[in-house]
C-alpha atoms as a PDB file:
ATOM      1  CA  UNK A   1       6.007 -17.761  -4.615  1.00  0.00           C
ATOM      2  CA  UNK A   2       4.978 -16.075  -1.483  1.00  0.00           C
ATOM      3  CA  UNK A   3       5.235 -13.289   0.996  1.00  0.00           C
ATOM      4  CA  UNK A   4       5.617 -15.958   4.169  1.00  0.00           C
ATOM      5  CA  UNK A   5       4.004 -19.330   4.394  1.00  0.00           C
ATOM      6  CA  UNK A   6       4.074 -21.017   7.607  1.00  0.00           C
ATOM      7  CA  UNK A   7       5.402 -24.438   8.450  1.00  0.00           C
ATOM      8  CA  UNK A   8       3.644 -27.801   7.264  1.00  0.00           C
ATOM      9  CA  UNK A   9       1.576 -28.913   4.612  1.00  0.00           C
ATOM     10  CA  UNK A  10      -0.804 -27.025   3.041  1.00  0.00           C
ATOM     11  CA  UNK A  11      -4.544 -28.322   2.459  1.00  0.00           C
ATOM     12  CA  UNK A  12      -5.680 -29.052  -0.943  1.00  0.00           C
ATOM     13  CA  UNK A  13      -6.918 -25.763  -2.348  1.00  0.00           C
ATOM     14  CA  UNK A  14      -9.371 -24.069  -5.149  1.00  0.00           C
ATOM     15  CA  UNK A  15      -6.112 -22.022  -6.198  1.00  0.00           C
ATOM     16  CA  UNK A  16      -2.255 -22.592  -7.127  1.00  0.00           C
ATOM     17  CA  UNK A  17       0.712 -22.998  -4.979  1.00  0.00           C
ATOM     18  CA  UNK A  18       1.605 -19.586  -6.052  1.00  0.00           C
ATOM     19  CA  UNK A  19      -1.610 -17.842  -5.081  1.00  0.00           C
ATOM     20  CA  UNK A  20      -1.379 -14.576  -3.104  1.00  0.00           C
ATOM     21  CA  UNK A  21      -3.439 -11.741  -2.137  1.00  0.00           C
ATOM     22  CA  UNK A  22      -2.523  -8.169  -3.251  1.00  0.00           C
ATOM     23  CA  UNK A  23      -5.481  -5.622  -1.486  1.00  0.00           C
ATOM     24  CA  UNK A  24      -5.305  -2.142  -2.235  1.00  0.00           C
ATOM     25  CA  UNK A  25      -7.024   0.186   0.387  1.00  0.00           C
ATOM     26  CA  UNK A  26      -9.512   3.002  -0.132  1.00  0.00           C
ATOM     27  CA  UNK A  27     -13.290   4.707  -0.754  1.00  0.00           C
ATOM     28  CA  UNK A  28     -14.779   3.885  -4.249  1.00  0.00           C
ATOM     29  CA  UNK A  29     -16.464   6.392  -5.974  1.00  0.00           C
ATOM     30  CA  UNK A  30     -15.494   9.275  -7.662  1.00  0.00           C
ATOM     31  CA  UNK A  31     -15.824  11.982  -5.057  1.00  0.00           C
ATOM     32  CA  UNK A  32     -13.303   9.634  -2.965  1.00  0.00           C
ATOM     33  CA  UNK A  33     -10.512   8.891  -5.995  1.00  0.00           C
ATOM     34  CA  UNK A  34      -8.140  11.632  -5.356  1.00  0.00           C
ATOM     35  CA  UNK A  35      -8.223  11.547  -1.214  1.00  0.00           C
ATOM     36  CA  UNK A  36      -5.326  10.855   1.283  1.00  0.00           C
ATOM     37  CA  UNK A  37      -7.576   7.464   2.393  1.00  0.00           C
ATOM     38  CA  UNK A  38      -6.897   5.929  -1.106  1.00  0.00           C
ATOM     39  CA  UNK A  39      -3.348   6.024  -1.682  1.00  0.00           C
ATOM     40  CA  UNK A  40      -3.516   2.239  -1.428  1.00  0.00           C
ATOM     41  CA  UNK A  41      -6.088   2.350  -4.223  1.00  0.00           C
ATOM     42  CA  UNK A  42      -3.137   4.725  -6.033  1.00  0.00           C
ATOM     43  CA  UNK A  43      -0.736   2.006  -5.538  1.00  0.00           C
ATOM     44  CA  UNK A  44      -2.502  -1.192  -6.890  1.00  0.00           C
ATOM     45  CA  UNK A  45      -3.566   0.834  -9.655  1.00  0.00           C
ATOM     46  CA  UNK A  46      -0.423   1.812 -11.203  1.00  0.00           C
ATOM     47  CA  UNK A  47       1.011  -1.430 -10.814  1.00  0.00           C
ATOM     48  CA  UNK A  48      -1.974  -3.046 -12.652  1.00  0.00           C
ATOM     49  CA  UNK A  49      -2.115  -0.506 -15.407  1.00  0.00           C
ATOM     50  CA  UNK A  50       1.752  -0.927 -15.985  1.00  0.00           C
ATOM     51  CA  UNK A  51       1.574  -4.374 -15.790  1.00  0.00           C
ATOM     52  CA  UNK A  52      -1.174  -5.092 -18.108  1.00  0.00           C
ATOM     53  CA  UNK A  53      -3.522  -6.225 -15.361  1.00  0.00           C
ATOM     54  CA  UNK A  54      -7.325  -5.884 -15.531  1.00  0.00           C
ATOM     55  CA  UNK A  55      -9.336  -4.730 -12.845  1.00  0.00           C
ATOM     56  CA  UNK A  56     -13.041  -6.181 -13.147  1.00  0.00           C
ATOM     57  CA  UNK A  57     -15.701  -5.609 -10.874  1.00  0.00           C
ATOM     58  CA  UNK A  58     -16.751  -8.863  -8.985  1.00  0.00           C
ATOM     59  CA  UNK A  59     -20.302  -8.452  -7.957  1.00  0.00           C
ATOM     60  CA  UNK A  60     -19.672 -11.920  -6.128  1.00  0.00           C
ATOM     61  CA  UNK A  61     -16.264 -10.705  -3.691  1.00  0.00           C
ATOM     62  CA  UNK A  62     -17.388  -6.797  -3.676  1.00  0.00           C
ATOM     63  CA  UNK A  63     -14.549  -5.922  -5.221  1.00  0.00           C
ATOM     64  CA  UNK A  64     -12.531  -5.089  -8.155  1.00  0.00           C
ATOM     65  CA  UNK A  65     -10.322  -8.257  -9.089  1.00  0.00           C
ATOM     66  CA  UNK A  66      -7.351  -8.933 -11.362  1.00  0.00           C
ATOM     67  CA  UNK A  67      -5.006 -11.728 -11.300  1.00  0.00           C
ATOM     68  CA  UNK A  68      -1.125 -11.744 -13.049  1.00  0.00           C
ATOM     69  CA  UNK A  69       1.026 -14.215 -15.015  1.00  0.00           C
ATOM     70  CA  UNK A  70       2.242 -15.799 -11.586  1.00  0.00           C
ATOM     71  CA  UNK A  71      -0.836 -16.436 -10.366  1.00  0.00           C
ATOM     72  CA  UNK A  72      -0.919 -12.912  -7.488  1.00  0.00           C
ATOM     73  CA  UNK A  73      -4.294 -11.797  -7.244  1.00  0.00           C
ATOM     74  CA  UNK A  74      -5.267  -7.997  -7.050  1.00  0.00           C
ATOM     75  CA  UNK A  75      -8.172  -6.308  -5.306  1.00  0.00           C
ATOM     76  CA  UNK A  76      -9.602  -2.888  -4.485  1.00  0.00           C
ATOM     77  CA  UNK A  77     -12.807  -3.739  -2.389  1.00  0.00           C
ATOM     78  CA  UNK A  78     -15.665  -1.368  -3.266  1.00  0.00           C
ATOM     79  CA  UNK A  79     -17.277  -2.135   0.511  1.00  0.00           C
ATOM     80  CA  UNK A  80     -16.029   1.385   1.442  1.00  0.00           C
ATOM     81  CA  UNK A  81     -13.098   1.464   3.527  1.00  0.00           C
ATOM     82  CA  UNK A  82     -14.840   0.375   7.174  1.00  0.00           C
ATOM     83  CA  UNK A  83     -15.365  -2.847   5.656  1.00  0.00           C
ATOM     84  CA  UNK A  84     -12.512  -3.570   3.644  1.00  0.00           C
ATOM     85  CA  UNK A  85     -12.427  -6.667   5.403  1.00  0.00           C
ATOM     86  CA  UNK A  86     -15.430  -8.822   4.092  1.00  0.00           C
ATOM     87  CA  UNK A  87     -14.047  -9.103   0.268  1.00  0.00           C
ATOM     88  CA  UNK A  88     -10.352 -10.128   1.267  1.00  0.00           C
ATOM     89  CA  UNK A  89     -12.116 -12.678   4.252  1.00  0.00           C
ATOM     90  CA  UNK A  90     -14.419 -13.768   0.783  1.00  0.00           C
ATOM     91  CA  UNK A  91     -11.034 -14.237  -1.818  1.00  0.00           C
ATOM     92  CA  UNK A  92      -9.200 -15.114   1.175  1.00  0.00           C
ATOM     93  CA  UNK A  93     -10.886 -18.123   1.992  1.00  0.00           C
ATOM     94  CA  UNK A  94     -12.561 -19.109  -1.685  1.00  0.00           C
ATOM     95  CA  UNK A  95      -8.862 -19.559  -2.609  1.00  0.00           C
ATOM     96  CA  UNK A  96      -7.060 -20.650   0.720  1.00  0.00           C
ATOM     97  CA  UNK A  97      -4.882 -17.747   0.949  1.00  0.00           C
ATOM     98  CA  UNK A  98      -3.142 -17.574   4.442  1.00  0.00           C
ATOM     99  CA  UNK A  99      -2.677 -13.817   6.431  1.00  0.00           C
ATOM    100  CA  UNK A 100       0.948 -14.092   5.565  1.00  0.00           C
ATOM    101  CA  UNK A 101       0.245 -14.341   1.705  1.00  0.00           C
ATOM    102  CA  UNK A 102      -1.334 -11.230   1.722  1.00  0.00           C
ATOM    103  CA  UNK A 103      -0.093  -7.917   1.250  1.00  0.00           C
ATOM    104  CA  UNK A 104      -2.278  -5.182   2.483  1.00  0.00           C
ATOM    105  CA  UNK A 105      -1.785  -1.183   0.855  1.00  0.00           C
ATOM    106  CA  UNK A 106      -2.790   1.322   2.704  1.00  0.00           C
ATOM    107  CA  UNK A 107      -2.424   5.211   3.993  1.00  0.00           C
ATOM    108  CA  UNK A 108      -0.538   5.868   6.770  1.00  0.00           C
ATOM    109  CA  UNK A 109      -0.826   8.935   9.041  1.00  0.00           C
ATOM    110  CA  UNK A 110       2.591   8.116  11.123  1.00  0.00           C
ATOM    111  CA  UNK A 111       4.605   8.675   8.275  1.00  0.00           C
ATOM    112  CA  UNK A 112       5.649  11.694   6.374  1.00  0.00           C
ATOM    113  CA  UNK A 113       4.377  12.082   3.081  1.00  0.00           C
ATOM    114  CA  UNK A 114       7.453  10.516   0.805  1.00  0.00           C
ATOM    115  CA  UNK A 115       7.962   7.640   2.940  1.00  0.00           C
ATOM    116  CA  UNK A 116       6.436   4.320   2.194  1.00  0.00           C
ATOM    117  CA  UNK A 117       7.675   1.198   4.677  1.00  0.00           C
ATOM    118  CA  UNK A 118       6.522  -2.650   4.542  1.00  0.00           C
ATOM    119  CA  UNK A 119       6.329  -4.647   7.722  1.00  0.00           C
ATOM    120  CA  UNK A 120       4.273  -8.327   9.103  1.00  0.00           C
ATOM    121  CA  UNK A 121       1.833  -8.006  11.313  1.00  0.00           C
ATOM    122  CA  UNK A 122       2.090  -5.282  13.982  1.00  0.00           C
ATOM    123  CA  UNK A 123      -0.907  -2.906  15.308  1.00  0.00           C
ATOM    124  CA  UNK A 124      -3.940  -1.274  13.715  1.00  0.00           C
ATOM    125  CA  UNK A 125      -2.896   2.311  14.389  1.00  0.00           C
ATOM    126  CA  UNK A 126      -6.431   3.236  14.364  1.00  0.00           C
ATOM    127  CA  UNK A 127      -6.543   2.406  10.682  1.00  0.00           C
ATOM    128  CA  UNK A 128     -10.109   1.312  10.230  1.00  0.00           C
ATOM    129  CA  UNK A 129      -9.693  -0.855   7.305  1.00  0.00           C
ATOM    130  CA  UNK A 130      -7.191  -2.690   8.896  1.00  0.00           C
ATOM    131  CA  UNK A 131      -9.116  -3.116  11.733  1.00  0.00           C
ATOM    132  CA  UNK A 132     -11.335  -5.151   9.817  1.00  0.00           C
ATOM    133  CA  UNK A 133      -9.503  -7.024   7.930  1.00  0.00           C
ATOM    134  CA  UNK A 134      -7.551  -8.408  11.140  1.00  0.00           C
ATOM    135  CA  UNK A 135     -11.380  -9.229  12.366  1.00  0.00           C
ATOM    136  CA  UNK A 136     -12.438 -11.161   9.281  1.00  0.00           C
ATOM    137  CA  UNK A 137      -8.869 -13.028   8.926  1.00  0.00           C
ATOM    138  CA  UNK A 138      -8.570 -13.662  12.589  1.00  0.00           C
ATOM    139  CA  UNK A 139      -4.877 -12.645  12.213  1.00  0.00           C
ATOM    140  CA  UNK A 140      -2.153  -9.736  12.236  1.00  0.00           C
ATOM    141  CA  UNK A 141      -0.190 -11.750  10.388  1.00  0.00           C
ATOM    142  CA  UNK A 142      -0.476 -10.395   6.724  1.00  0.00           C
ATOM    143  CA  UNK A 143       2.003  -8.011   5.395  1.00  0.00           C
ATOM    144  CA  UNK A 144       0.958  -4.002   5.234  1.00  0.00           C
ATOM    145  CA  UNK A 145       2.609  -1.706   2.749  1.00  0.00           C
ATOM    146  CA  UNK A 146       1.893   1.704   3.927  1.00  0.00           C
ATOM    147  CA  UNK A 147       1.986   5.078   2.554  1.00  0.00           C
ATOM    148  CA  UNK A 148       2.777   8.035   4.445  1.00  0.00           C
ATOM    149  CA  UNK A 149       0.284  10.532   3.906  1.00  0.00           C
ATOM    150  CA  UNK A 150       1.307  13.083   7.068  1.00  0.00           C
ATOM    151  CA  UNK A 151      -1.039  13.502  10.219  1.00  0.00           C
ATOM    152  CA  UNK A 152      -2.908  16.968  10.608  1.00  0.00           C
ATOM    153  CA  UNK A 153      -1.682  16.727  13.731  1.00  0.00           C
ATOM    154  CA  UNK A 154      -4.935  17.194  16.440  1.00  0.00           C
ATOM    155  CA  UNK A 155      -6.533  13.082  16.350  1.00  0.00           C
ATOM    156  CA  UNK A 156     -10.066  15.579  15.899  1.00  0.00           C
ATOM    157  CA  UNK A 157      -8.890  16.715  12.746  1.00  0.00           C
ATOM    158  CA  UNK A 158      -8.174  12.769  11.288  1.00  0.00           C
ATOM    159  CA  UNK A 159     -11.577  11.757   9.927  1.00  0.00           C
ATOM    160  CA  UNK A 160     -11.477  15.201   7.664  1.00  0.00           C
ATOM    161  CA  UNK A 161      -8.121  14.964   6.796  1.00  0.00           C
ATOM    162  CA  UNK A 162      -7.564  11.613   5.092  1.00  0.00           C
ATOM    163  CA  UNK A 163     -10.815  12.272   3.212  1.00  0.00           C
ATOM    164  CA  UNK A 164      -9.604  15.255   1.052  1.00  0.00           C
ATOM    165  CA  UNK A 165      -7.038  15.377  -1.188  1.00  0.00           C
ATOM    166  CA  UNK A 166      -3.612  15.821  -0.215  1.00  0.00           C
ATOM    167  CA  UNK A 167      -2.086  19.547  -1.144  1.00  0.00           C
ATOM    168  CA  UNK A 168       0.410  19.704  -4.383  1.00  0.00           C
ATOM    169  CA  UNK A 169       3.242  19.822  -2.551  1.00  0.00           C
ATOM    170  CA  UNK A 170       2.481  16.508  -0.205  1.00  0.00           C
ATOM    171  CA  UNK A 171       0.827  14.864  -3.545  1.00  0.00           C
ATOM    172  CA  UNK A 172       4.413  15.360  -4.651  1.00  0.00           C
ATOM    173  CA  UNK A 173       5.601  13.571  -1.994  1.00  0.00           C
ATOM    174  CA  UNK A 174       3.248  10.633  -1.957  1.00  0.00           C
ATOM    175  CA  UNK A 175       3.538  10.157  -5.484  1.00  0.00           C
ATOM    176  CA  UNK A 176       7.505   9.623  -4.823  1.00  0.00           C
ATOM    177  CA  UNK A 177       7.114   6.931  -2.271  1.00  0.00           C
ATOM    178  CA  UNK A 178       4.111   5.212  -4.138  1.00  0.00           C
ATOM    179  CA  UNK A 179       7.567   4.935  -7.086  1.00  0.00           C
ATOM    180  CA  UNK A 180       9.652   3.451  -4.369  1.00  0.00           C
ATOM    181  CA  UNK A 181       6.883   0.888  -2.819  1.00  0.00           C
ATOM    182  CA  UNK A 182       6.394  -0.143  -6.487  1.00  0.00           C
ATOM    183  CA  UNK A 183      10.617  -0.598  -7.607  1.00  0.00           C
ATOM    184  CA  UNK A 184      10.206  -3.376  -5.100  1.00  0.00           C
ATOM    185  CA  UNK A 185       6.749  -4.953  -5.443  1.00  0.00           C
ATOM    186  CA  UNK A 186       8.417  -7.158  -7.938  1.00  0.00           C
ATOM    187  CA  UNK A 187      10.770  -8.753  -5.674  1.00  0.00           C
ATOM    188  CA  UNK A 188       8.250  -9.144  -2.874  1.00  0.00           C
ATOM    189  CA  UNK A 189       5.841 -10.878  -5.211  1.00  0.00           C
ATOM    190  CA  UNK A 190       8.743 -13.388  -6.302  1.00  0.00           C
ATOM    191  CA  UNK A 191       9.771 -13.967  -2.372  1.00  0.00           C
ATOM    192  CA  UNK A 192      12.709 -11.992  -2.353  1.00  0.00           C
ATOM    193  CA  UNK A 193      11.604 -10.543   0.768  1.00  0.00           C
ATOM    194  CA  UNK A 194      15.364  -8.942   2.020  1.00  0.00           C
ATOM    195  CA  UNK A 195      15.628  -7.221  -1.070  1.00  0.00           C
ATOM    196  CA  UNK A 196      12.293  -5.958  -1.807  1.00  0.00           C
ATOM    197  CA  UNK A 197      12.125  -5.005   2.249  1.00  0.00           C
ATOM    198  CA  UNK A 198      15.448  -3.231   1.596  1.00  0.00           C
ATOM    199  CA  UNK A 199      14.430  -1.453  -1.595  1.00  0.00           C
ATOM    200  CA  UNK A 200      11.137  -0.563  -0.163  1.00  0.00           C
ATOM    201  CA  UNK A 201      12.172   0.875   3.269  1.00  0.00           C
ATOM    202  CA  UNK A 202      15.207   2.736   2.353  1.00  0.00           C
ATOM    203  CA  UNK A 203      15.552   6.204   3.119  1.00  0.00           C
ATOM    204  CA  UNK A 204      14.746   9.062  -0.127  1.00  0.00           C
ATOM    205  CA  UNK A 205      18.186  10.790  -0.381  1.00  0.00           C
ATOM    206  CA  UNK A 206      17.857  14.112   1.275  1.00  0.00           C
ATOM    207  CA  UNK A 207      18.501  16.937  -1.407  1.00  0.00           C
ATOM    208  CA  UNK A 208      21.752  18.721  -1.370  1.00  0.00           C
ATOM    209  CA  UNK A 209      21.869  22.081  -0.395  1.00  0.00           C
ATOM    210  CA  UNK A 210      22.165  24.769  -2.621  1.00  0.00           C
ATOM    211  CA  UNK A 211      25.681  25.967  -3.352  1.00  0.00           C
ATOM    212  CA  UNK A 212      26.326  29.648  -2.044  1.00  0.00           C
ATOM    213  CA  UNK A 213      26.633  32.063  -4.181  1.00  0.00           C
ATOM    214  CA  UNK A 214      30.379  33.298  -5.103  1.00  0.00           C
ATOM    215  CA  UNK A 215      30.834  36.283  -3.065  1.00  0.00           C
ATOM    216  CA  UNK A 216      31.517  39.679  -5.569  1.00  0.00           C
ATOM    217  CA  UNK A 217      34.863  40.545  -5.803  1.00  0.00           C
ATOM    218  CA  UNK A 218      35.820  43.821  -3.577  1.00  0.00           C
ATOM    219  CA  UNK A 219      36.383  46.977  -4.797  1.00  0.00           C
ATOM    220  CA  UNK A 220      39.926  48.416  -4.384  1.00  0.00           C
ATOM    221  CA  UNK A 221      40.289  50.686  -1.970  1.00  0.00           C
ATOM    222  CA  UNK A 222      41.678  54.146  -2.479  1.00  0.00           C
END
């Protein structure tokens, strides 16, 4: 099982051949739970709780940690979000995990809220927790799952924005493509990458628009 592995033979390792690297994104404490920044918190959340997966705290990886039946592992680092990258380089290298046998979740200002899209590699955007991460793993290559949470639109107005909480209506939104991401997190973590790229990425259906109202009939005329 895997996201990507690269070509040759891989060195003897602490974990299984079927080890991988799940990292939700975000702040931890309460005052940060409900913000735009942690939608990748959001994500690995509700895919542990349906899933039966404990999150524990790990004083040793900074981080909360859970591991499923097929041997993925799970983590929301608690390092706050500008150094997201020193519990994933920890897990990372305790259990040889490769870059592309991780899949990173995170908020992303470029999309829409309602969109979610999963790519390999690619720029930083800005995003600060990727940022480190690429640092720590000396790579691009791992796989990014990312959330649209909508831009406020000045680059001034970015630090303020992704730390409060979304409005109703884009919580709405967010909420809908965090459903989609997760339809196809199965098939990703089995290597089905087409279909769970497919599933993932496709468009929401627009709504139809609302049928007219039937016009009155006219009077007769005298």
């Amino acid at each position: 099982m895997a996201f990507r592995r690269g070509s040759g033979e891989r060195p003897a390792r602490r974990g299984t051949p079927s080890d991988l690297l799940v990292v939700g994104l975000g702040n931890p404490g309460k005052e940060y739970e409900r913000t735009r920044h942690n939608a990748g918190f959001w994500l690995v959340e509700r895919f542990a709780q349906a899933n039966g997966i404990a999150l524990r705290k790990d004083p040793k990886f900074k981080a909360l940690v859970g591991k499923n039946a097929g041997g993925a592992w799970f983590v929301l680092p608690q390092s706050f979000m500008n150094a997201s990258g020193q519990p994933v380089q920890m897990l990372a290298g305790f259990f040889r995990i490769k870059p592309e046998e991780m899949l990173v979740v995170h908020d992303e200002l470029d999309f829409a809220p309602g969109v979610a899209r999963i790519k390999q590699g690619g720029g930083i955007a800005g995003h600060n927790g990727l940022k480190d991460i690429s640092q720590r793993v000396a790579s691009h290559d791992y796989w990014r799952l990312r959330i649209g949470i909508g831009h406020p639109g000045v680059k001034a107005a970015v630090i303020d924005y992704v730390l409060k909480k979304p409005s109703p209506e884009h919580l709405v939104e967010i909420e809908k493509s965090i459903d989609q991401a997760l339809s196809g997190l199965d098939l990703l973590l089995d290597g089905e990458m087409e279909r769970a790229t497919m599933k993932i990425n496709a468009r929401p259906p627009r709504p139809k628009p609302p049928v007219p109202a039937a016009a009155p009939d006219e009077e007769p005329s005298s």
